[in-house]
Protein backbone atom coordinates (compact mmCIF):
# COMPACT_ATOMS: atom_id res chain seq x y z
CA UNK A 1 152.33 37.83 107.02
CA UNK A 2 150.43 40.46 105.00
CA UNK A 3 149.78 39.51 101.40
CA UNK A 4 150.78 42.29 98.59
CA UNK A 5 149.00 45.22 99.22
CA UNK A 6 147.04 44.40 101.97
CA UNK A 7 145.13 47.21 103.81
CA UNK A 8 144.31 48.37 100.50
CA UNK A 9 140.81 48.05 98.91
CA UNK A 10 140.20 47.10 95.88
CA UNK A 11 137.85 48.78 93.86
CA UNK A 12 135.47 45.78 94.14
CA UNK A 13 135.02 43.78 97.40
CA UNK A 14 133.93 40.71 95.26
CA UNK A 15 136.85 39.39 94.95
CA UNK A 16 138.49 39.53 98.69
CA UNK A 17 135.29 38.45 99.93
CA UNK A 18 135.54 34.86 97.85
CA UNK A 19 139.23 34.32 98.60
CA UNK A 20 138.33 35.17 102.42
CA UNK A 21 135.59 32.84 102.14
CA UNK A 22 138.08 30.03 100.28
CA UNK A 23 140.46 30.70 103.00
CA UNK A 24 138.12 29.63 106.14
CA UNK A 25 136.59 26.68 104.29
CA UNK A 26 140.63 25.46 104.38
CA UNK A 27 140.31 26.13 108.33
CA UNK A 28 142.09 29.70 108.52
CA UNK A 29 140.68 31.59 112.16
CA UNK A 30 138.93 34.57 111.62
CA UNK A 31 142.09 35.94 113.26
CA UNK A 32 144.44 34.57 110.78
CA UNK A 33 141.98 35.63 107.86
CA UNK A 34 142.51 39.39 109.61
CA UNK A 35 146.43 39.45 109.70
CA UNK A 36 146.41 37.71 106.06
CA UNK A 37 144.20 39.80 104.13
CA UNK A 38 144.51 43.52 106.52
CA UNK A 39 140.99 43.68 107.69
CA UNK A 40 138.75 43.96 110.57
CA UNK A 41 136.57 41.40 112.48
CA UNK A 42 133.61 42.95 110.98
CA UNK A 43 134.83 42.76 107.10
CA UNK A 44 135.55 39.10 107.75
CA UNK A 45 132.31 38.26 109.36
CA UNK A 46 130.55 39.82 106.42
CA UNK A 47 132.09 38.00 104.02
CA UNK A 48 131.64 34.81 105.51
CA UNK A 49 128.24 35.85 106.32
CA UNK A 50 127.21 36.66 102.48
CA UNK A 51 129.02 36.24 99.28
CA UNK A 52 128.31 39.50 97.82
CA UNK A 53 129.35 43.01 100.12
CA UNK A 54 127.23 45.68 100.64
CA UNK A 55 126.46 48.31 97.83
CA UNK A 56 128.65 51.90 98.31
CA UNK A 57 126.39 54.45 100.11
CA UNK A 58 126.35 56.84 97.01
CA UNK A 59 128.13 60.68 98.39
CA UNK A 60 126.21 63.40 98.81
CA UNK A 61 125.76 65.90 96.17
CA UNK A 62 128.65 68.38 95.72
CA UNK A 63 128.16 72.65 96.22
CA UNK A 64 128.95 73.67 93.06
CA UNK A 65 129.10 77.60 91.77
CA UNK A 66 125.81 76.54 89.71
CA UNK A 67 123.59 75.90 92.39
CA UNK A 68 121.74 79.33 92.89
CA UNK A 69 121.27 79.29 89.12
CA UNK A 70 119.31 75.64 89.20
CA UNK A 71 116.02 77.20 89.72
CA UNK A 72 116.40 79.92 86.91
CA UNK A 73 117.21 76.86 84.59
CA UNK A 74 114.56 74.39 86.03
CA UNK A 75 111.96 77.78 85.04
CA UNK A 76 113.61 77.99 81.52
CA UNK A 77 113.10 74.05 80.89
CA UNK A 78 109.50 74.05 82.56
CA UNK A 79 108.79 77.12 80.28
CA UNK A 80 110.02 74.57 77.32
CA UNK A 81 107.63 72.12 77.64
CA UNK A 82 104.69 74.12 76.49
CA UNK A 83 106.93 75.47 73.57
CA UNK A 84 106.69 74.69 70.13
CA UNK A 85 109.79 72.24 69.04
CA UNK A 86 111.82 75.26 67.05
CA UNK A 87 111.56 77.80 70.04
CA UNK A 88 112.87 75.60 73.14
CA UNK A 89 115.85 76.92 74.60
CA UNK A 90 119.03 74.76 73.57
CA UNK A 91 121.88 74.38 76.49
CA UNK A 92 124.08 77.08 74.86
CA UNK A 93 121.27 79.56 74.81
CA UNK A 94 120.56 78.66 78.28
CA UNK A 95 124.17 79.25 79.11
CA UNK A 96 124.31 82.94 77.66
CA UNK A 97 120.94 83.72 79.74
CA UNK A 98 122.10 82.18 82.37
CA UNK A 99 125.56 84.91 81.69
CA UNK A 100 123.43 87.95 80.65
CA UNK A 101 120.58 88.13 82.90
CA UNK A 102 121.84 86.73 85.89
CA UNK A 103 125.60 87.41 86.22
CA UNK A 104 126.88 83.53 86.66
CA UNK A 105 129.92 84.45 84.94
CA UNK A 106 131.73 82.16 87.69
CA UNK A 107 129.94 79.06 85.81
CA UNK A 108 131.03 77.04 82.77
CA UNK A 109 129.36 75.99 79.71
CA UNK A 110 130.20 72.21 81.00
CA UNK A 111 128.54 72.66 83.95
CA UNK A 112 125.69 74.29 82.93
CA UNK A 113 125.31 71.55 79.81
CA UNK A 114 125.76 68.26 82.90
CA UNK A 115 123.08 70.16 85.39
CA UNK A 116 120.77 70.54 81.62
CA UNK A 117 121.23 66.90 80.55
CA UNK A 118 119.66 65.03 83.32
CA UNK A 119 117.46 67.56 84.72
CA UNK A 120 115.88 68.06 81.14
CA UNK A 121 114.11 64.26 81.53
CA UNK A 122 113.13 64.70 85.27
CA UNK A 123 110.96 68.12 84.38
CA UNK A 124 109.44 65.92 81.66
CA UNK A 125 108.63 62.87 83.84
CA UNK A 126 107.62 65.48 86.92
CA UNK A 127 104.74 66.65 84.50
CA UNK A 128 103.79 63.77 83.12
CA UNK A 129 104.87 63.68 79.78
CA UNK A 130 108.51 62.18 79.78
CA UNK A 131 109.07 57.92 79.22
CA UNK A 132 108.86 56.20 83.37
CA UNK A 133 110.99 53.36 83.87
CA UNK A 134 108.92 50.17 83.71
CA UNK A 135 109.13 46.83 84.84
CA UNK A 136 107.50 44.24 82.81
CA UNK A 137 107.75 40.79 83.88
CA UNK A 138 107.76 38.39 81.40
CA UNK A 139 106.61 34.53 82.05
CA UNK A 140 107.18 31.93 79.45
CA UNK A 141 106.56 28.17 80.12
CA UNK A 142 110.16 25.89 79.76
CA UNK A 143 110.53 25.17 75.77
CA UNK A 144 113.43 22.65 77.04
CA UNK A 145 115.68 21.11 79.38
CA UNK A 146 119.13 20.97 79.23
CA UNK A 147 121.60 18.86 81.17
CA UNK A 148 125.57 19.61 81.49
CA UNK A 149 128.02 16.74 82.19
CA UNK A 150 131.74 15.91 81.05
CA UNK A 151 132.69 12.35 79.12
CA UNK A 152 135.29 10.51 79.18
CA UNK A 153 135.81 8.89 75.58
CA UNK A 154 138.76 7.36 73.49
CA UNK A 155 140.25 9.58 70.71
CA UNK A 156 142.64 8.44 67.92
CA UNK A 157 144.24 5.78 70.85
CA UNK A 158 143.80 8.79 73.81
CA UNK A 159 141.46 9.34 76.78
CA UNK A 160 139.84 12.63 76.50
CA UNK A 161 137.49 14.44 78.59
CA UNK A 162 134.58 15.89 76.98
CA UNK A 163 131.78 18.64 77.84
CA UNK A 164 128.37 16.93 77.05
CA UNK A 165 125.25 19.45 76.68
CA UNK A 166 122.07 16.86 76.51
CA UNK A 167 119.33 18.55 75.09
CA UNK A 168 116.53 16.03 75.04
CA UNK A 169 113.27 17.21 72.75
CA UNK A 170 110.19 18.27 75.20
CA UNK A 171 107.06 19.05 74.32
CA UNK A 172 105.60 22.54 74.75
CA UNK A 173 103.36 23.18 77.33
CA UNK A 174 104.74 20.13 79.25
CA UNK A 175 106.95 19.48 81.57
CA UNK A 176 109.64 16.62 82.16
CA UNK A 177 107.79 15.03 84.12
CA UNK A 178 105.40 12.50 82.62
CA UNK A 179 101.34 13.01 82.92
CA UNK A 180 98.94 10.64 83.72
């Protein structure tokens, strides 16, 4: 029996992989796990191999109508970066050179401002004067410890069950554990 929509993948993998994962810890063959949720041998070995699937391979960049233009606009933007503020080109002045001087009359204003908006950053970074992503670890020593239970206590003549946070005090600088 095929479950609703089987054969179909979801948008996320997360999600089939944990209730593939749920269904051999209950015994289910790899077969069985198959037939139930419409995959392959090798989908069901991954997910009981890891909890999380693969990434997507990303797709490789498109042709679009702009692409023998890129370089005239990566010249315009390099051009910009010795330019005073008031005097670099903006994307719709950009867009009518593009027009008048080079004849891309098959290209948009949309696709001329996308192509702009991230390229802009990469010519800046490329000469060294744009913001790098950065990594900075941070370390910081434990300021407390915290323990999680549930508690079982007597309300107005009822038996409840309780989430407990215990949040002892702790000294800075020192762990739980006692020093001698």
């Amino acid at each position: 029996m095929h479950d609703e929509g089987a054969g179909v993948l979801p948008k996320s993998m997360v999600d089939p992989y944990a209730a593939i994962r749920r269904d051999a810890r209950q015994g289910l063959s790899n077969r069985a796990l198959q037939r139930k949720y419409g995959v392959g041998f090798l989908m069901v070995q991954k997910a009981l191999s890891s909890a999380w699937p693969e990434p997507r391979k990303p797709l490789p960049p498109r042709v679009t109508r702009l692409d023998p233009f890129k370089p005239l606009i990566d010249e315009m933007l390099r051009a910009d970066l010795d330019a005073p503020r008031k005097q670099r080109h903006t994307v719709k002045r950009i867009f009518e050179r593009v027009l008048d001087e080079h004849g891309a009359n098959e290209s948009s204003y949309q696709m001329v401002r996308g192509y702009v908006a991230g390229r802009r950053e990469e010519i800046q970074v490329q000469a060294g004067r744009g913001v790098v992503e950065a990594f900075v670890p941070q370390t910081n020593r434990p300021e407390a410890e915290v323990d999680f239970g549930d508690v079982t206590v007597r309300l107005g003549g009822e038996v409840v069950t309780c989430y407990l946070i215990a949040f002892p005090p702790v000294l800075l600088g020192q762990g739980s554990a006692p020093t001698r």
